[in-house]
Protein backbone atom coordinates (compact mmCIF):
# COMPACT_ATOMS: atom_id res chain seq x y z
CA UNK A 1 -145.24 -45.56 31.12
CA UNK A 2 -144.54 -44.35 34.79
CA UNK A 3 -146.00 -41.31 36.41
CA UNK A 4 -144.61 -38.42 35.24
CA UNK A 5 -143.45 -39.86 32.28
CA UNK A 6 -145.46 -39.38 28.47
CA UNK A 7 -147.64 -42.03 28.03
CA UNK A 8 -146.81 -44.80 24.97
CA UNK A 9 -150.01 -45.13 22.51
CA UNK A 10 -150.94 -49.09 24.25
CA UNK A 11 -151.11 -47.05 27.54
CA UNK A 12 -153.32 -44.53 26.09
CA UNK A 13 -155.65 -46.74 24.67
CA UNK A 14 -155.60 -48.79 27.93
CA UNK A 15 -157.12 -45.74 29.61
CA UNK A 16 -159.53 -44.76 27.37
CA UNK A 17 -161.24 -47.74 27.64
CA UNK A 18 -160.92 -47.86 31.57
CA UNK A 19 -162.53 -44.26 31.18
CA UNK A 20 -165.26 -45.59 28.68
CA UNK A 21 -165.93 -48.72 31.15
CA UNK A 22 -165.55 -46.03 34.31
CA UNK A 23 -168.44 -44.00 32.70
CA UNK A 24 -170.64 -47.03 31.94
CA UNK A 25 -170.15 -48.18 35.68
CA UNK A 26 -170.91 -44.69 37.01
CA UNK A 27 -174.30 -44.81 35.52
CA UNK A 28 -175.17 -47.49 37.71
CA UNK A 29 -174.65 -45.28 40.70
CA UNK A 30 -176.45 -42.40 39.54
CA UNK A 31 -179.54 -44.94 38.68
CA UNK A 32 -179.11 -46.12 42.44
CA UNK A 33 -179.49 -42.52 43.82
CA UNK A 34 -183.25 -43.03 43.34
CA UNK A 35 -182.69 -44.66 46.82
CA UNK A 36 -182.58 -42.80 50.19
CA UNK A 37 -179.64 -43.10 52.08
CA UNK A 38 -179.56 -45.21 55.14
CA UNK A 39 -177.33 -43.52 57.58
CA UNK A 40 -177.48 -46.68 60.22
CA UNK A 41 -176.53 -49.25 56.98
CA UNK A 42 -172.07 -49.29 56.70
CA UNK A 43 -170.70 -51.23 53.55
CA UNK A 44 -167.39 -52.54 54.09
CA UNK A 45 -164.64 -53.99 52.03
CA UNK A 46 -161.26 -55.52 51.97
CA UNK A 47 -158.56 -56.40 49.17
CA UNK A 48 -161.21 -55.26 46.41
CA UNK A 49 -163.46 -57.93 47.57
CA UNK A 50 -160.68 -60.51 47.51
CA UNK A 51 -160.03 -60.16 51.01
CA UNK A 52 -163.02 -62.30 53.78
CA UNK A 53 -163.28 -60.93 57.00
CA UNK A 54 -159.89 -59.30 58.01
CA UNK A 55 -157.46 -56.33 58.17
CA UNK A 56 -158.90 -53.05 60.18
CA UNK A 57 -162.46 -53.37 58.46
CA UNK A 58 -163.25 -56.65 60.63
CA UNK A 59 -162.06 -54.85 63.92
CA UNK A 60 -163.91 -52.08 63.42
CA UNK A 61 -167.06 -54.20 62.55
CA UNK A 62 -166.40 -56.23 65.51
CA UNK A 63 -166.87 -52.89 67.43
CA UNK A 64 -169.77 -51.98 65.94
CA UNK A 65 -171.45 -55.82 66.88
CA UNK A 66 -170.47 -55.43 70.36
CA UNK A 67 -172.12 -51.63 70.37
CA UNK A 68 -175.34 -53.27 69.00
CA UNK A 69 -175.15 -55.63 71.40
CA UNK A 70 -174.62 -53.47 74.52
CA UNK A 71 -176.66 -50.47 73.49
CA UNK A 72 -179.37 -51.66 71.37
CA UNK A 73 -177.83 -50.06 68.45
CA UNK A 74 -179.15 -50.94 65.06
CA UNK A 75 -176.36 -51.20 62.70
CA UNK A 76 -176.97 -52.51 59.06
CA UNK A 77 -173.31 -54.28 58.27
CA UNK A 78 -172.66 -54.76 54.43
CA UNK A 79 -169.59 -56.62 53.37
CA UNK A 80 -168.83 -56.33 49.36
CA UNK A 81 -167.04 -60.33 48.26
CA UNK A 82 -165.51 -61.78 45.74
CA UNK A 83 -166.18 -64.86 46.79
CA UNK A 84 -169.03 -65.30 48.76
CA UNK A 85 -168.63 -67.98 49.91
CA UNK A 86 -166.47 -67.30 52.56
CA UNK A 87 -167.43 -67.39 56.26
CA UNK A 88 -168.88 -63.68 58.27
CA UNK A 89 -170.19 -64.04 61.99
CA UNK A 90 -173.66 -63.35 62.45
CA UNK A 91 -174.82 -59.24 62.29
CA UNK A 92 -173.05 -58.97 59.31
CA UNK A 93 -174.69 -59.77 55.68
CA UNK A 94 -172.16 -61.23 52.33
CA UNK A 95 -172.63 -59.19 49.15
CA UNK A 96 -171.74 -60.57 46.13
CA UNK A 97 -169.36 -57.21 44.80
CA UNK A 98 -171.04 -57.18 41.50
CA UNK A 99 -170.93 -53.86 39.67
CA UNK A 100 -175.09 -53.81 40.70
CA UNK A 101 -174.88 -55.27 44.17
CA UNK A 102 -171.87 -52.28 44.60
CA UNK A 103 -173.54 -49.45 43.12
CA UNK A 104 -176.82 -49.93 45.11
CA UNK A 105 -175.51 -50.47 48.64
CA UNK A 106 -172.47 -47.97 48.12
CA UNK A 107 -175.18 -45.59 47.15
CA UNK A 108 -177.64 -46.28 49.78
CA UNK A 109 -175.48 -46.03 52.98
CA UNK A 110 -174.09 -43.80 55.57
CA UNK A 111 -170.85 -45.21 55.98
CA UNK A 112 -167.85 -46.99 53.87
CA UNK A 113 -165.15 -48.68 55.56
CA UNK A 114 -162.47 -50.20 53.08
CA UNK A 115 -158.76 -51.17 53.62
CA UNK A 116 -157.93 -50.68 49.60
CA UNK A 117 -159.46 -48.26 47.25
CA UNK A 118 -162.85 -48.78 45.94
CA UNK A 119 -163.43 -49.73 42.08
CA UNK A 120 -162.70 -47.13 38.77
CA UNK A 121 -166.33 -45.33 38.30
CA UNK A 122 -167.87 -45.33 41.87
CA UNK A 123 -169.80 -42.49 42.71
CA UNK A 124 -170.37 -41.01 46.28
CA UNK A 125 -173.32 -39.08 47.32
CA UNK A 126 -173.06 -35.88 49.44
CA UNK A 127 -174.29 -36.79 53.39
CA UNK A 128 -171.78 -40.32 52.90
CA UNK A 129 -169.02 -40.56 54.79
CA UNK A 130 -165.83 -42.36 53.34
CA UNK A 131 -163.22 -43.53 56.12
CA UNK A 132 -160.65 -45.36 54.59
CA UNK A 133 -158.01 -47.85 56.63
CA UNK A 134 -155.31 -48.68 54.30
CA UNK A 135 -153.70 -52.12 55.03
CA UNK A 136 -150.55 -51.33 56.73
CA UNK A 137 -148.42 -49.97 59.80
CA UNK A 138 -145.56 -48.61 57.77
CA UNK A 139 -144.50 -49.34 54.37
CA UNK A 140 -141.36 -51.55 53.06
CA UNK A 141 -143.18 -51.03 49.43
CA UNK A 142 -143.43 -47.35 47.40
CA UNK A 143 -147.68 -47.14 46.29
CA UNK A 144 -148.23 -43.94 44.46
CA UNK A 145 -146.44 -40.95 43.24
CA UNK A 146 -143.37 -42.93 45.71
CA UNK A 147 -142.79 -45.34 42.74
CA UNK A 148 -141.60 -42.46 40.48
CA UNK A 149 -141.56 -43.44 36.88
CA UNK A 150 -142.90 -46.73 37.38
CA UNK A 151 -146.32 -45.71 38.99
CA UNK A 152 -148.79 -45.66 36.01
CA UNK A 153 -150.53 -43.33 34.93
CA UNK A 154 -153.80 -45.83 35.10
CA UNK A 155 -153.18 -45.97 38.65
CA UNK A 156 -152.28 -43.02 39.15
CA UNK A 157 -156.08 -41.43 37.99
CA UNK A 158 -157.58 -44.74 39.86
CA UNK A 159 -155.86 -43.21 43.29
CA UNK A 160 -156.87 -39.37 42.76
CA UNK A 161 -160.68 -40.61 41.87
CA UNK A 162 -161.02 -42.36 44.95
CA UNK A 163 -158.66 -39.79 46.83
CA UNK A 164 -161.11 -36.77 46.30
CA UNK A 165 -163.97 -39.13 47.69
CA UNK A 166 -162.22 -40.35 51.22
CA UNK A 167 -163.49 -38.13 54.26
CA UNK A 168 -160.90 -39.53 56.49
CA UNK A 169 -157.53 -42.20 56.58
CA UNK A 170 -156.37 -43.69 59.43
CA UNK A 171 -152.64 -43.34 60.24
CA UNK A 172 -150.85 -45.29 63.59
CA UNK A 173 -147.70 -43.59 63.45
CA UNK A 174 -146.36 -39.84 62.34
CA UNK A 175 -144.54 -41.77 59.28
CA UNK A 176 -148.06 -42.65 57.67
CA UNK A 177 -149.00 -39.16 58.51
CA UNK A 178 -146.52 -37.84 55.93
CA UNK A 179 -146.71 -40.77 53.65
CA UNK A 180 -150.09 -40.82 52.90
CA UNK A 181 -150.23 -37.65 51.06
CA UNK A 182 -148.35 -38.78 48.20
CA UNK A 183 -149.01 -42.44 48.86
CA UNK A 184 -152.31 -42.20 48.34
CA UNK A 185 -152.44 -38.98 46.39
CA UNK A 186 -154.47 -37.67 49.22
CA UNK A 187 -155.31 -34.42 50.79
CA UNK A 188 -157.74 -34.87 53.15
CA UNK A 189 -158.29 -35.18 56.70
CA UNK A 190 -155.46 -38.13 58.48
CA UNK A 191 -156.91 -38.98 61.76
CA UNK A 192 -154.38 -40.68 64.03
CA UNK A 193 -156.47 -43.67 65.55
CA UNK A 194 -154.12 -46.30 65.31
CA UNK A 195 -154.78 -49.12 63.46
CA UNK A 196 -157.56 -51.48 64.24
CA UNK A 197 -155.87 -55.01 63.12
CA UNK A 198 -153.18 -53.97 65.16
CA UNK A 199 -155.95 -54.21 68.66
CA UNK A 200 -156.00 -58.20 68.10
CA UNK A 201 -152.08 -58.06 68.41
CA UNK A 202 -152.12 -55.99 71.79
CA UNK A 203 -155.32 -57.24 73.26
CA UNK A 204 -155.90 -60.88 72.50
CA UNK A 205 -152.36 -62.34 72.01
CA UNK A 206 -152.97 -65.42 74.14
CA UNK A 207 -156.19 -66.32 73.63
CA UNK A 208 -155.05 -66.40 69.72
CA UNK A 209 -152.19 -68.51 70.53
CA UNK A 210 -154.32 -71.02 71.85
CA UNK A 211 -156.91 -71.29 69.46
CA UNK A 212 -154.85 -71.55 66.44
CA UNK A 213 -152.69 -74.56 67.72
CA UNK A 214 -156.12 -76.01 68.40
CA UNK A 215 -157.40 -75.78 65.29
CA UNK A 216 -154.78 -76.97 63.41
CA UNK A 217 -153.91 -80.35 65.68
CA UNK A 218 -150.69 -79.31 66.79
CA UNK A 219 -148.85 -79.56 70.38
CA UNK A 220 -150.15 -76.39 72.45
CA UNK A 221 -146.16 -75.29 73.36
CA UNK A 222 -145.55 -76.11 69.21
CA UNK A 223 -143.50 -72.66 67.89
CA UNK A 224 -144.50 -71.49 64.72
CA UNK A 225 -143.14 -69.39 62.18
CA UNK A 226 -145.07 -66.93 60.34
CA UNK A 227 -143.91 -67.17 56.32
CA UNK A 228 -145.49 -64.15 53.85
CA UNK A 229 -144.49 -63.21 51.05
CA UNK A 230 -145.43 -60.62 49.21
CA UNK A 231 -146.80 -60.50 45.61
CA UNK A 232 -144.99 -59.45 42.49
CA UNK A 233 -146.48 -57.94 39.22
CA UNK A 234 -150.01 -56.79 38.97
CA UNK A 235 -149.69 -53.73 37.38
CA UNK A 236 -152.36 -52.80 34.64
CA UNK A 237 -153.38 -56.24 33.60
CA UNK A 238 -150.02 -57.94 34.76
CA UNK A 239 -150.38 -61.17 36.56
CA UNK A 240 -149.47 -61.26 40.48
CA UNK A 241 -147.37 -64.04 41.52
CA UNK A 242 -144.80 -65.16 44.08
CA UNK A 243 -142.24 -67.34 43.88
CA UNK A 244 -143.67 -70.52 45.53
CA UNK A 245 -142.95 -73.33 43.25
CA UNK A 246 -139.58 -72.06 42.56
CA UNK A 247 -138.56 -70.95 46.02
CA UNK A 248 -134.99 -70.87 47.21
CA UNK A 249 -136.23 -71.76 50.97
CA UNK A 250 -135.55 -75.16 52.22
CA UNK A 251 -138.10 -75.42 54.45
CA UNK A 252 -136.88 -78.43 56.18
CA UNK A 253 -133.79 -76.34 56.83
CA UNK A 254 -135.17 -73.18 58.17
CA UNK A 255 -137.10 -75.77 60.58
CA UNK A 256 -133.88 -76.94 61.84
CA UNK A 257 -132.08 -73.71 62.26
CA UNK A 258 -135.05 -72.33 64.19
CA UNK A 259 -135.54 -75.73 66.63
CA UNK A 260 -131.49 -75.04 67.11
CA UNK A 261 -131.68 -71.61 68.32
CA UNK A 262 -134.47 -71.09 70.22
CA UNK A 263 -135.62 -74.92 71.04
CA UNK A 264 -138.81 -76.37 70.72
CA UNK A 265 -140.84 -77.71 67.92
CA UNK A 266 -141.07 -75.08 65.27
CA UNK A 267 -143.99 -75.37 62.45
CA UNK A 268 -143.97 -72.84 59.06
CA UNK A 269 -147.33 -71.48 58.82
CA UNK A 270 -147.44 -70.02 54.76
CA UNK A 271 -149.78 -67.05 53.99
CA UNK A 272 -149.66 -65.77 50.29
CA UNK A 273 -151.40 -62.68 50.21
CA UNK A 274 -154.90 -62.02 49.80
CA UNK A 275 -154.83 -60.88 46.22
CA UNK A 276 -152.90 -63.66 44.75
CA UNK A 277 -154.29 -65.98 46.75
CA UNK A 278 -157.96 -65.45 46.38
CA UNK A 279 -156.89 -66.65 42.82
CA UNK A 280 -155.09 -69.79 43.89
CA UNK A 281 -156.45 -73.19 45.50
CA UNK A 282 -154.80 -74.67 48.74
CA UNK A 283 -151.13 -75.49 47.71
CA UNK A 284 -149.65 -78.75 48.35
CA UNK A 285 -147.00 -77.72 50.95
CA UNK A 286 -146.83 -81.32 51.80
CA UNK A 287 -144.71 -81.60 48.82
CA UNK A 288 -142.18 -78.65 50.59
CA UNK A 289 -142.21 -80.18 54.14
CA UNK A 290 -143.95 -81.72 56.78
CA UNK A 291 -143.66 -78.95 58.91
CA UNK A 292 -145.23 -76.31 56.32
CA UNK A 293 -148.65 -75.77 56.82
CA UNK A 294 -150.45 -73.28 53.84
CA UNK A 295 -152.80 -70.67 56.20
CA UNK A 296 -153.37 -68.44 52.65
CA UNK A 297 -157.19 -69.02 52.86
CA UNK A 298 -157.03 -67.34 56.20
CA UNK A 299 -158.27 -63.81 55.75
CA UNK A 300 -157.24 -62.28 58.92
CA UNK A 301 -153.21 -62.01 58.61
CA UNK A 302 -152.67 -60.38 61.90
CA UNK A 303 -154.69 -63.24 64.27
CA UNK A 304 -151.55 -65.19 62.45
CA UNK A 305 -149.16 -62.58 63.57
CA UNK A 306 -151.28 -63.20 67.12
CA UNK A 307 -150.38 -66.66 67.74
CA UNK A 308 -146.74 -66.95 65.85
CA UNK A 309 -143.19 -66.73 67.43
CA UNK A 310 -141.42 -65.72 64.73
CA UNK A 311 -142.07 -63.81 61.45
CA UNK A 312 -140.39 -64.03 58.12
CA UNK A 313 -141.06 -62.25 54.49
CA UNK A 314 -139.58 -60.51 51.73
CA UNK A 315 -141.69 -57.03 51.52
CA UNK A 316 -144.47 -57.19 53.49
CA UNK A 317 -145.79 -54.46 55.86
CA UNK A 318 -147.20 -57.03 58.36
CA UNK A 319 -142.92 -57.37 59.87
CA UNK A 320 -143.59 -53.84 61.62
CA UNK A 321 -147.06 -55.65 63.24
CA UNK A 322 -144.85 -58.28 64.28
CA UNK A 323 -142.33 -56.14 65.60
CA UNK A 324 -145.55 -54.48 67.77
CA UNK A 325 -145.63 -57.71 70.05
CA UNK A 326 -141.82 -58.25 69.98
CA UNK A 327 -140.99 -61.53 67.86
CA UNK A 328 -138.35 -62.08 65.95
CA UNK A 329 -138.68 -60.88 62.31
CA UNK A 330 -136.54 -61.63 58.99
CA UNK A 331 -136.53 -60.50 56.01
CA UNK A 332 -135.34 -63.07 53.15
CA UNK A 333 -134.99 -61.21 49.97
CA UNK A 334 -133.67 -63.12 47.09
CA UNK A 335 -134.88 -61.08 44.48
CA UNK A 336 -134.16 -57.60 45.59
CA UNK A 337 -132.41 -55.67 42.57
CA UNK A 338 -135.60 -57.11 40.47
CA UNK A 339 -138.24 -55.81 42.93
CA UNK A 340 -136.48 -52.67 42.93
CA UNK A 341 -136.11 -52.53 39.32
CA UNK A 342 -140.20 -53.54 38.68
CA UNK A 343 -141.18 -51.57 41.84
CA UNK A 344 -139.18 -48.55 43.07
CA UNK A 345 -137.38 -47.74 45.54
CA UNK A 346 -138.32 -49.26 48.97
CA UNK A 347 -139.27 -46.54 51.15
CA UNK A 348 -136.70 -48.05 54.10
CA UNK A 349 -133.10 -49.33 53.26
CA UNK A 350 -133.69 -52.96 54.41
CA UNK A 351 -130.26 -53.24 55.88
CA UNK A 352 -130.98 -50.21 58.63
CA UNK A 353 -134.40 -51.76 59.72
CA UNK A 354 -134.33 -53.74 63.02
CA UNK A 355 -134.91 -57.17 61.03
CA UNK A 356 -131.82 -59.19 59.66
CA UNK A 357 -131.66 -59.21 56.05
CA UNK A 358 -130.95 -62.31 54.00
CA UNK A 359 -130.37 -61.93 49.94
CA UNK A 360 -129.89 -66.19 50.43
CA UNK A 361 -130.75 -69.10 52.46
CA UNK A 362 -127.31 -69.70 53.58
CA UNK A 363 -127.18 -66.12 55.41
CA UNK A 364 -130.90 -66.69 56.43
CA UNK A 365 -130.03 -69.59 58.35
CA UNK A 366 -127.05 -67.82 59.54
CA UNK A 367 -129.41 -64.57 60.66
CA UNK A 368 -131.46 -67.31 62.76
CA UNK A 369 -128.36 -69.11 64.48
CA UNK A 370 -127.06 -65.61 65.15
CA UNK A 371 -129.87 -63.53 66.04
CA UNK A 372 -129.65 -61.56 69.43
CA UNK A 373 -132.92 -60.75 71.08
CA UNK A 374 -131.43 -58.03 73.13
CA UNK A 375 -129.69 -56.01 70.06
CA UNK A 376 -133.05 -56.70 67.97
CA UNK A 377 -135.58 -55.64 71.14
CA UNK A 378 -133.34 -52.43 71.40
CA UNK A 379 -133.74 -51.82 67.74
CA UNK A 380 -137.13 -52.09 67.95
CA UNK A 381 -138.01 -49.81 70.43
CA UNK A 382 -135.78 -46.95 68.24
CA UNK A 383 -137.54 -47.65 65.55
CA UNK A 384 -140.72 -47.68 66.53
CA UNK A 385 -139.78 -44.27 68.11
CA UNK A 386 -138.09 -42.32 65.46
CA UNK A 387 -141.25 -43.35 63.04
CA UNK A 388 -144.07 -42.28 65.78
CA UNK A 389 -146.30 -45.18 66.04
CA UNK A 390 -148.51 -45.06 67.66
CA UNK A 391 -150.76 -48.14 68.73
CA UNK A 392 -152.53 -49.02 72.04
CA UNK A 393 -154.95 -51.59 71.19
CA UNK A 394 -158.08 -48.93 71.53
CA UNK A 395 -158.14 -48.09 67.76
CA UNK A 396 -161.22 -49.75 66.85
CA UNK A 397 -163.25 -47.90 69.56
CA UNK A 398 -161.59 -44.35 68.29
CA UNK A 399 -163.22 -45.19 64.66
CA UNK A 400 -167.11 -46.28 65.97
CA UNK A 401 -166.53 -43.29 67.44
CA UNK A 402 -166.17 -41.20 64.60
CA UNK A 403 -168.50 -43.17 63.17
CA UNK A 404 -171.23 -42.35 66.09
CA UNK A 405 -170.22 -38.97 65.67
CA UNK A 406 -170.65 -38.77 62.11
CA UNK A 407 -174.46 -40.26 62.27
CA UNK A 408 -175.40 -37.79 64.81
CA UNK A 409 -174.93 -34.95 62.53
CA UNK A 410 -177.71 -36.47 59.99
């Protein structure tokens, strides 16, 4: 059943005992109010706690360690995990996001920053302040009342319970300004920041360049391509997947086509994202190509974006953050009728974006051979006009602001 549709009797059972387990979680909170609230303490979150440190909730923490730094300032950094045992920098302390560990430091501080929405049953406290990031630019995907009769109506009561909570969104551009109210079923206060993953892209480009070819062992003037993919599925207890093992990219190939056209020595760097592949070990891309190197574990996408030449995908939102710093970005979409058909309608028609569309690998290629930086750069620069973005590396330092602001009332 799709929003706006009647539900079927599986789907009403399915809620009532996401209610039931929604109540039973909500007690936790209200238990945990027995604590004061720390107005210096900020718990922050990414992907649901499948995400590590990435996305606008790492910028804006980075902002906050260099405030602390500089000005003495005594900021108590939370991060809610999955999986902790992933890697934070020092000045910020790894929660395990159990419903306990959750309910206890949501409840006790000042500040939430998340990039996705928090879990079915948590309860704010008046004096908190809720900013939300989201984790896009723009959107290629419809999320909320967008995807018509295939939005649930699960999701749909998950997105106006966390809705009513948020103080504030960040937007980058007048597109998410308008978006965001049925997006997120939102209507609260949009504050036009910019977007803080977006700063890395605009303000530490080269340094990023540097360090990733480092890292991975590879010639410092190596090109690489930037390959993500978007998930599919994961709708009310569907599985998300992608099609990796059954891919219609020849990797070898693509390498080829991109060494032909713009010279050099190209690598494919692969980045599933975060939610499938917090649920997925390394993949053995060795099998695919020498050239393919799997970067899914990564959890900052856009340091990626940083350091790449060249940016592929399907659906993802990240193509506009690669179109911020001027690369060349494809879209390969093999499977379009069925995401359309499982998803909605896309809120851009793919063929009037800047990036050259592919529904095969024979017109991929062909979009690589034939792609003209100067049509593509002009494109660009329309687009990114007629939508409004908006982003000028200084977003991070717009939220601590708020932030400051916001703990000065207390």
């Amino acid at each position: 059943m799709g929003y706006g549709q009647k539900s079927s009797l599986s789907e009403n059972i399915y809620i009532i005992r996401r209610r039931a387990e929604a109540f039973v979680h909500g007690l936790a909170y209200y238990i945990c109010r027995i604590f004061p609230i720390d107005k210096s303490k900020i718990v922050m979150w990414t992907f649901e706690g499948n995400g590590g440190y990435g996305c606008s909730p790492k910028y804006v923490a980075e902002e906050l360690l260099k405030r602390n730094r500089k000005n003495g300032t005594k900021h108590k950094i939370i991060w809610l995990v999955n999986d902790d045992s992933k890697k934070f920098p020092k000045g910020i302390r790894k929660v395990k996001n159990t419903l306990w560990n959750r309910a206890y430091h949501l409840s006790t501080a000042g500040i939430w920053v998340g990039n996705t929405r928090t879990a079915y049953g948590t309860k704010k406290r008046k004096g908190q302040c809720y900013i939300q990031t989201w984790h896009a630019t723009l959107c290629i995907k419809p999320i909320g009342k967008y995807r018509g009769n295939l939005f649930p109506q699960m999701a749909y009561i998950v997105s106006a319970n966390d809705s009513k909570m948020i103080d504030y969104v960040l937007s980058g551009s007048t597109w998410c300004d308008h978006m965001y109210r049925d997006g997120l079923i939102y209507e609260g206060k949009i504050i036009k920041t910019g977007t803080p993953r977006c700063d890395v892209l605009l303000n530490q480009r080269d340094k990023k360049y540097i360090q990733l070819r480092n890292e991975y062992h590879i010639p410092k003037d190596a090109k690489i391509l930037l390959y993500a993919p978007t998930f599919r599925g994961g709708s009310q207890n569907t599985v998300r997947t992608v099609s990796t093992d059954s891919t219609t990219v020849d990797f070898e190939h693509l390498s080829d086509a991109l060494e032909k056209r713009f010279g050099g020595k190209w690598y494919i760097f692969l980045r599933l994202h975060p939610q499938l592949a917090a649920k997925m070990d390394r993949l053995e891309t060795h099998q695919m190509s020498t050239r393919l190197i799997d970067v899914s574990q990564r959890p900052d996408m856009n340091e990626l974006i940083a350091a790449s030449d060249a940016f592929l995908t399907d659906y993802s939102s990240a193509i506009f953050e690669a179109g911020l710093i001027g690369i060349p970005g494809f879209i390969y979409a093999d499977d379009l009728e069925d995401y359309i058909a499982e998803r909605g309608d896309l809120f851009f028609d793919m063929y009037k974006l800047p990036f050259p569309v592919a529904l095969d690998h024979g017109r991929l290629v062909e979009n690589i051979l034939n792609f003209d930086e100067v049509v593509y750069k002009a494109s660009l620069e329309q687009f990114m006009k007629e939508n409004g973005i908006f982003e000028d590396g200084k977003a991070s330092k717009r939220v601590v602001k708020m932030i400051e602001r916001w703990e000065k009332r207390g």
